[in-house]
Protein backbone atom coordinates (compact mmCIF):
# COMPACT_ATOMS: atom_id res chain seq x y z
CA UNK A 1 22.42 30.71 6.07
CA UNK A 2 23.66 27.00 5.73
CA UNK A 3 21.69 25.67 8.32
CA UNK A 4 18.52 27.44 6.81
CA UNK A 5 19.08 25.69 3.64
CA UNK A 6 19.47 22.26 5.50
CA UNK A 7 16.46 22.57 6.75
CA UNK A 8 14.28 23.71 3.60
CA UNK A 9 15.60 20.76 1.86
CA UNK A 10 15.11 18.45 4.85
CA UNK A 11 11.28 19.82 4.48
CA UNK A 12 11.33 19.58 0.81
CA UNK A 13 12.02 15.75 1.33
CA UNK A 14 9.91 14.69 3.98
CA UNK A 15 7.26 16.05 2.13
CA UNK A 16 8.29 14.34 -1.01
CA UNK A 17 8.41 11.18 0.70
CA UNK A 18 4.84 11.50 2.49
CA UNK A 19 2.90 12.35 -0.73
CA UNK A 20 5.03 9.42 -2.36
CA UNK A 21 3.82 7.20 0.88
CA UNK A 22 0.67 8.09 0.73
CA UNK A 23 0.40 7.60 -3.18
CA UNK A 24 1.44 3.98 -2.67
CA UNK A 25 -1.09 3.35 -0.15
CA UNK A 26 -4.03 4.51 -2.91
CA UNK A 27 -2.57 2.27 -5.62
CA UNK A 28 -1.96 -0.90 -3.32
CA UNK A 29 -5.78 0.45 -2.43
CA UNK A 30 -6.69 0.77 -5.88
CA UNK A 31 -5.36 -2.91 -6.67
CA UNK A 32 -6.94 -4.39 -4.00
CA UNK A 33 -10.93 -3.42 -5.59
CA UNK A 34 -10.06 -4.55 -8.92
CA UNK A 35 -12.08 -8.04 -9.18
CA UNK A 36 -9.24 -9.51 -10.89
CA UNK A 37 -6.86 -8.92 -8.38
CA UNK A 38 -8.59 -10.74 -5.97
CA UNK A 39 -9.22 -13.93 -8.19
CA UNK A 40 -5.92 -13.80 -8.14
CA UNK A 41 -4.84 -13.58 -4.72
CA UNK A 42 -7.57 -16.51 -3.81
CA UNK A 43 -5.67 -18.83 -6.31
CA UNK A 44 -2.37 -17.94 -4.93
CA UNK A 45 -3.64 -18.40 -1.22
CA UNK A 46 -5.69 -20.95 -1.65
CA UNK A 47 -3.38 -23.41 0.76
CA UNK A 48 -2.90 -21.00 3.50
CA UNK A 49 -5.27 -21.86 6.18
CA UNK A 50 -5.85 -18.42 7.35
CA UNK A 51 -6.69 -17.34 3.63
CA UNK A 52 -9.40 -20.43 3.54
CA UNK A 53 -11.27 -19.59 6.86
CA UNK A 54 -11.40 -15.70 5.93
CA UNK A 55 -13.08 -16.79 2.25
CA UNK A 56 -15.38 -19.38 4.41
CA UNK A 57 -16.18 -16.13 7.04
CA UNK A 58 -17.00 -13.84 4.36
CA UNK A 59 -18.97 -15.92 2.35
């Protein structure tokens, strides 16, 4: 009866820690699309080479 009880709560926490995974993901998403994160990021990359020619690409 132990071992069942090990396991429900080993369930019960990989589940917790998907949906909190996967919650992350949408608000790093969500932060991504807002305009003024991105003005952001530009100014804060604006010396990294790799940031400049993916601007210049996109442009």
């Amino acid at each position: 009866m132990t071992k069942l009880y090990w396991v429900i709560g080993g369930i019960c926490m990989s589940v917790g820690l998907a949906r909190s995974i996967v919650f992350w993901k949408v608000q790093k998403d969500m932060n991504k699309a807002d305009p003024a994160y991105i003005v952001q990021f530009i100014k804060g990359n604006i010396g990294n080479e790799d940031i400049s020619v993916a601007i210049q690409y996109n442009q």
